[in-house]
C-alpha atoms as a PDB file:
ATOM      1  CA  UNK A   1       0.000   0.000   0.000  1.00  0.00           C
ATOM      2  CA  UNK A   2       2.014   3.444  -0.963  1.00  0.00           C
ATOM      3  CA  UNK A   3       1.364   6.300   0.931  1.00  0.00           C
ATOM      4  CA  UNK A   4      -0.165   7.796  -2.130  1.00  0.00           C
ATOM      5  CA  UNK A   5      -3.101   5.069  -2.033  1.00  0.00           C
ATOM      6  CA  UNK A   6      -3.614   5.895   1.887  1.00  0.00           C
ATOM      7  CA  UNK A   7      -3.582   9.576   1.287  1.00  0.00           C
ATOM      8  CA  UNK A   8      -6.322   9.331  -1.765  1.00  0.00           C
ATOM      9  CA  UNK A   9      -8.839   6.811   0.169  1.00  0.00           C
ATOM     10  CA  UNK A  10     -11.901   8.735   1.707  1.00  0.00           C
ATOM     11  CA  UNK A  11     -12.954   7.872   5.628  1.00  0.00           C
ATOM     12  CA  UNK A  12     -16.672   7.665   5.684  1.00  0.00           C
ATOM     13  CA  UNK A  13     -16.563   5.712   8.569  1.00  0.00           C
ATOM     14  CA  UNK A  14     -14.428   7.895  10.754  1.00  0.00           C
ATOM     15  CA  UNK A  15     -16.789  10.623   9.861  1.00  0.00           C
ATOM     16  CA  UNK A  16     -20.575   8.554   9.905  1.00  0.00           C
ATOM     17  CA  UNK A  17     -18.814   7.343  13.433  1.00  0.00           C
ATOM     18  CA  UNK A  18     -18.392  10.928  14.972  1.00  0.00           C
ATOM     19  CA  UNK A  19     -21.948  11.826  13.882  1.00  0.00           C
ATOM     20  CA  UNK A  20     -23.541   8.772  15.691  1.00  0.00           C
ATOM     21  CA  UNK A  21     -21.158   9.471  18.757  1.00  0.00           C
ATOM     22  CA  UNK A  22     -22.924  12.829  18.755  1.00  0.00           C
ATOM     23  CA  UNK A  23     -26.007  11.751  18.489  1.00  0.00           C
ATOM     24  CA  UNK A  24     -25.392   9.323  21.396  1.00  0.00           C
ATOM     25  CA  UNK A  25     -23.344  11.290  24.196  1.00  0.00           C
ATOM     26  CA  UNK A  26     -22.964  14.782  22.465  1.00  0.00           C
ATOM     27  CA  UNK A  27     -20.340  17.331  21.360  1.00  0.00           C
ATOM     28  CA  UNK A  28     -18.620  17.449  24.524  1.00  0.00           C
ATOM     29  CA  UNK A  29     -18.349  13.605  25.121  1.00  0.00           C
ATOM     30  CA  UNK A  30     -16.891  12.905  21.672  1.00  0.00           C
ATOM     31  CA  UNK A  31     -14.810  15.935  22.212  1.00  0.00           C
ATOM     32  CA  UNK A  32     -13.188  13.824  24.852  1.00  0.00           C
ATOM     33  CA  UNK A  33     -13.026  10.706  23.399  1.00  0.00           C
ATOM     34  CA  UNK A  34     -11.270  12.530  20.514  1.00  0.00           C
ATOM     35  CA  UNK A  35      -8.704  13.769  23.191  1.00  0.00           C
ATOM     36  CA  UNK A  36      -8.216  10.648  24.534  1.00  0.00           C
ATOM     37  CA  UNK A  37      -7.638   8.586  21.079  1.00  0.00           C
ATOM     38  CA  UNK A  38      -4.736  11.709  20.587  1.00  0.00           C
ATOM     39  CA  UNK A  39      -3.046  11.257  23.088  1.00  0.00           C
ATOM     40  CA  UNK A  40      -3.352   7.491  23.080  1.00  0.00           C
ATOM     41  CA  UNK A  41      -2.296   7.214  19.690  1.00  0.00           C
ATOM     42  CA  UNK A  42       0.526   9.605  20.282  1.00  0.00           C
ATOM     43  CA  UNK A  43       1.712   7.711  23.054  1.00  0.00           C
ATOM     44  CA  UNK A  44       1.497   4.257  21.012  1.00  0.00           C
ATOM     45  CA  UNK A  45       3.386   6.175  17.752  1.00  0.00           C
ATOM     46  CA  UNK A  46       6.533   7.291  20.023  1.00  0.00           C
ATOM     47  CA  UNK A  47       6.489   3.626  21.875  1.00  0.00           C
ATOM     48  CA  UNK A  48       6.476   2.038  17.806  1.00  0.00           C
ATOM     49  CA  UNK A  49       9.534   4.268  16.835  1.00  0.00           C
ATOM     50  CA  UNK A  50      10.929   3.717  20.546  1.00  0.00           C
ATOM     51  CA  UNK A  51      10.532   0.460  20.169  1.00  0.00           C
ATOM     52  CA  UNK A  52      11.542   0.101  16.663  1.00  0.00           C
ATOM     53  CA  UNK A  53      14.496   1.845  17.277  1.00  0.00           C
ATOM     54  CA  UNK A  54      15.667  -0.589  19.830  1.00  0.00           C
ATOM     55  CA  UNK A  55      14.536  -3.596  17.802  1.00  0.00           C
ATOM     56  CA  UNK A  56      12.165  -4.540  20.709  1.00  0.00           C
ATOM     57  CA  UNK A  57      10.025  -6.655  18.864  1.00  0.00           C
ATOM     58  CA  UNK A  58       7.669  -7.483  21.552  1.00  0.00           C
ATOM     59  CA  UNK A  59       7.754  -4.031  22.447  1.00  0.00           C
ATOM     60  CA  UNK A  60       6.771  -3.568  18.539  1.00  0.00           C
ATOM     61  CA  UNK A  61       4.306  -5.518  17.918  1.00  0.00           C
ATOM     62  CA  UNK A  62       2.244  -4.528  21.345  1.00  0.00           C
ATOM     63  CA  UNK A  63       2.344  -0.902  20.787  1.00  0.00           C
ATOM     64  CA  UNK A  64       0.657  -1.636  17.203  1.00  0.00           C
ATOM     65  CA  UNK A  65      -1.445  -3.463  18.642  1.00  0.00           C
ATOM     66  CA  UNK A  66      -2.720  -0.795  20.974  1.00  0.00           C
ATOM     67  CA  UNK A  67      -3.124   1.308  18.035  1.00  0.00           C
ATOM     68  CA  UNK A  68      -5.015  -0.839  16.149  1.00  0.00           C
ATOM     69  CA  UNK A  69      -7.388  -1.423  18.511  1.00  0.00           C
ATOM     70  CA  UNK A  70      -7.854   2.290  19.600  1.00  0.00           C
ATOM     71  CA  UNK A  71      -7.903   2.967  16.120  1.00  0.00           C
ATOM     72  CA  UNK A  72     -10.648   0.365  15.279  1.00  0.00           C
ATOM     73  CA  UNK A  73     -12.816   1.872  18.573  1.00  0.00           C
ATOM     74  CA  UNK A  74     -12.969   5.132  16.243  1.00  0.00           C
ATOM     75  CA  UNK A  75     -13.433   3.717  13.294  1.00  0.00           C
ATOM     76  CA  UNK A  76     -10.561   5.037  11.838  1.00  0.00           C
ATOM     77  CA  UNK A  77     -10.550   1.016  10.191  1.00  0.00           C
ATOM     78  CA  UNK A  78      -7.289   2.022   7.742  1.00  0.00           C
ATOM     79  CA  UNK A  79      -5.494   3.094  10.475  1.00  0.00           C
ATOM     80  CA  UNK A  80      -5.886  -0.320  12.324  1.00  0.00           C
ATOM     81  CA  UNK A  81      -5.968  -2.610   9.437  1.00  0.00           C
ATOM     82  CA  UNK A  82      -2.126  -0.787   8.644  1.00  0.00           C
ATOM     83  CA  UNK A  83      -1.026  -2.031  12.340  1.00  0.00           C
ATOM     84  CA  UNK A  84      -2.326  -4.968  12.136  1.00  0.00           C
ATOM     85  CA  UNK A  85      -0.761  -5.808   9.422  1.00  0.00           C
ATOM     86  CA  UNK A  86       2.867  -4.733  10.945  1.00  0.00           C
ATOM     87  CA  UNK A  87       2.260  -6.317  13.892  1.00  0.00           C
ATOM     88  CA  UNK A  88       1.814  -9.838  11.921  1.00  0.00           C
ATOM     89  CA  UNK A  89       4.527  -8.926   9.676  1.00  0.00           C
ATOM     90  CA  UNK A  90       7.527  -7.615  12.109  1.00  0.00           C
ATOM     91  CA  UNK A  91      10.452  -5.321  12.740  1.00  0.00           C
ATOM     92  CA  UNK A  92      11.806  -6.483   9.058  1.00  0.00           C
ATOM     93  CA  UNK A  93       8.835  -4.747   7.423  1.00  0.00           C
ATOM     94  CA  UNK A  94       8.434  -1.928   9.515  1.00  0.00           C
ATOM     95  CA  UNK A  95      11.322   0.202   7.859  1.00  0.00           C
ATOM     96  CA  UNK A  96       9.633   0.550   4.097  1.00  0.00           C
ATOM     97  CA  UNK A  97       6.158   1.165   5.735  1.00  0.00           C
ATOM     98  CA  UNK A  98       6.637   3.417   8.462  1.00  0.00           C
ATOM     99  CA  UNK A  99       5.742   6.701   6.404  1.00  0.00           C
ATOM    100  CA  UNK A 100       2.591   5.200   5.391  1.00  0.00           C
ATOM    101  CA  UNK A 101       1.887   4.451   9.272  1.00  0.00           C
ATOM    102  CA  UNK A 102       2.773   8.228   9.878  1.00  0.00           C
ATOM    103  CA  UNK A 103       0.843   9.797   7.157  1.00  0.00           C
ATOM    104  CA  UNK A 104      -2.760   7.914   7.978  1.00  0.00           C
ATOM    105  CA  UNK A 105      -2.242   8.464  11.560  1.00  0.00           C
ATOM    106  CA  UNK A 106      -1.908  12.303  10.276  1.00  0.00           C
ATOM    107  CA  UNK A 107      -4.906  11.447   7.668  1.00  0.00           C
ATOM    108  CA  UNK A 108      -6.657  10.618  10.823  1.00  0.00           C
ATOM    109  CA  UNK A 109      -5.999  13.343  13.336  1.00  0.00           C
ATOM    110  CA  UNK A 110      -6.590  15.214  10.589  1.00  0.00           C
ATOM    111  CA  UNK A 111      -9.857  14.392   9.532  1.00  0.00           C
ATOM    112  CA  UNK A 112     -11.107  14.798  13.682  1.00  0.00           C
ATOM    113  CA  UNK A 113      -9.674  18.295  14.104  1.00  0.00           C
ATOM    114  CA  UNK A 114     -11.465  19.338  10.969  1.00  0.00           C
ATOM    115  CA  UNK A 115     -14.959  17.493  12.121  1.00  0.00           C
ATOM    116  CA  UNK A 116     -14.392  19.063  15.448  1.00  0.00           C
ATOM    117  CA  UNK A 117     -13.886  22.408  13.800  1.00  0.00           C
ATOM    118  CA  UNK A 118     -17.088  22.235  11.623  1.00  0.00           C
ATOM    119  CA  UNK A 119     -19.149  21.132  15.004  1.00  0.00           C
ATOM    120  CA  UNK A 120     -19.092  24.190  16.301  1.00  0.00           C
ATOM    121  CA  UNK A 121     -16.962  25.798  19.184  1.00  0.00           C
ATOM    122  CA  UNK A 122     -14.773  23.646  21.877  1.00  0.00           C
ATOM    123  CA  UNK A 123     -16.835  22.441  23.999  1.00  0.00           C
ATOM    124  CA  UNK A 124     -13.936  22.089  26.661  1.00  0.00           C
ATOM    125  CA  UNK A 125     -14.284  23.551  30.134  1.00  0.00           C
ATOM    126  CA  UNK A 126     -13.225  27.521  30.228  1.00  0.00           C
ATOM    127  CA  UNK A 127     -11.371  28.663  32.845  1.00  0.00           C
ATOM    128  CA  UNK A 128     -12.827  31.530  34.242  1.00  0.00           C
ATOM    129  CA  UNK A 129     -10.136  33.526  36.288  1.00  0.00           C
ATOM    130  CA  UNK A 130     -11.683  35.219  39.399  1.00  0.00           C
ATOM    131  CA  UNK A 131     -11.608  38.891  39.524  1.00  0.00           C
ATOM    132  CA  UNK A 132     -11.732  40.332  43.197  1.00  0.00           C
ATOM    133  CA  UNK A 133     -12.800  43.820  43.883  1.00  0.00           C
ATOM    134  CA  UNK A 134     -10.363  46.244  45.392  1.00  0.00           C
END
């Protein structure tokens, strides 16, 4: 799969997925599960190159699997079909393939910051800073 194939393909399913999340615990609570997947998936992209880097196979293949699954949860199904597939394959296969990893996790991130955008304002908690008279 080149990273020009991953780049072209449209994600539906991410998007029909946020819209019935909506529907089903509202703005705010898909705001956070948005957060959450981020950081999650962040966390699981620096443990890959972490443990790709130090040929941690183990290491490898559970931090893929983590994002798969995450991934899948979301619907983002590219995304977690692409670590499957390097968790079943290995280290060895990693190398040639890690771009296209990269660029549909950025696909993905992508595509929720923009429906996030288009759903109106953040819905996160506003810090309101106390004034006190004098």
């Amino acid at each position: 799969m080149s990273s020009q194939t991953l780049s072209s393909q449209p994600r539906p399913q991410l998007l029909e997925s946020m819209e019935n999340l909506r529907a089903a615990i509202g703005l705010s609570g898909v705001s956070e599960l948005v957060g959450l997947f981020i950081k999650d998936g962040r966390q699981a992209l620096a443990g890959i190159d972490r443990a790709y880097s130090e040929h941690d196979g183990d290491a490898l293949r559970r931090f893929l699997t983590d994002l798969a699954g995450i991934s899948a949860m979301m619907s983002a199904h590219e995304l977690a079909d692409t670590c499957r597939d390097l968790a079943v394959e290995g280290p060895a296969r990693l190398a040639p393939r890690i771009a296209d990893l990269q660029q549909e996790w950025n696909r993905v991130e992508w595509l929720l910051a923009a429906w996030a955008r288009r759903h109106g304002p953040d819905t996160r908690p506003v810090r309101t800073v106390q004034t006190w008279p004098h």
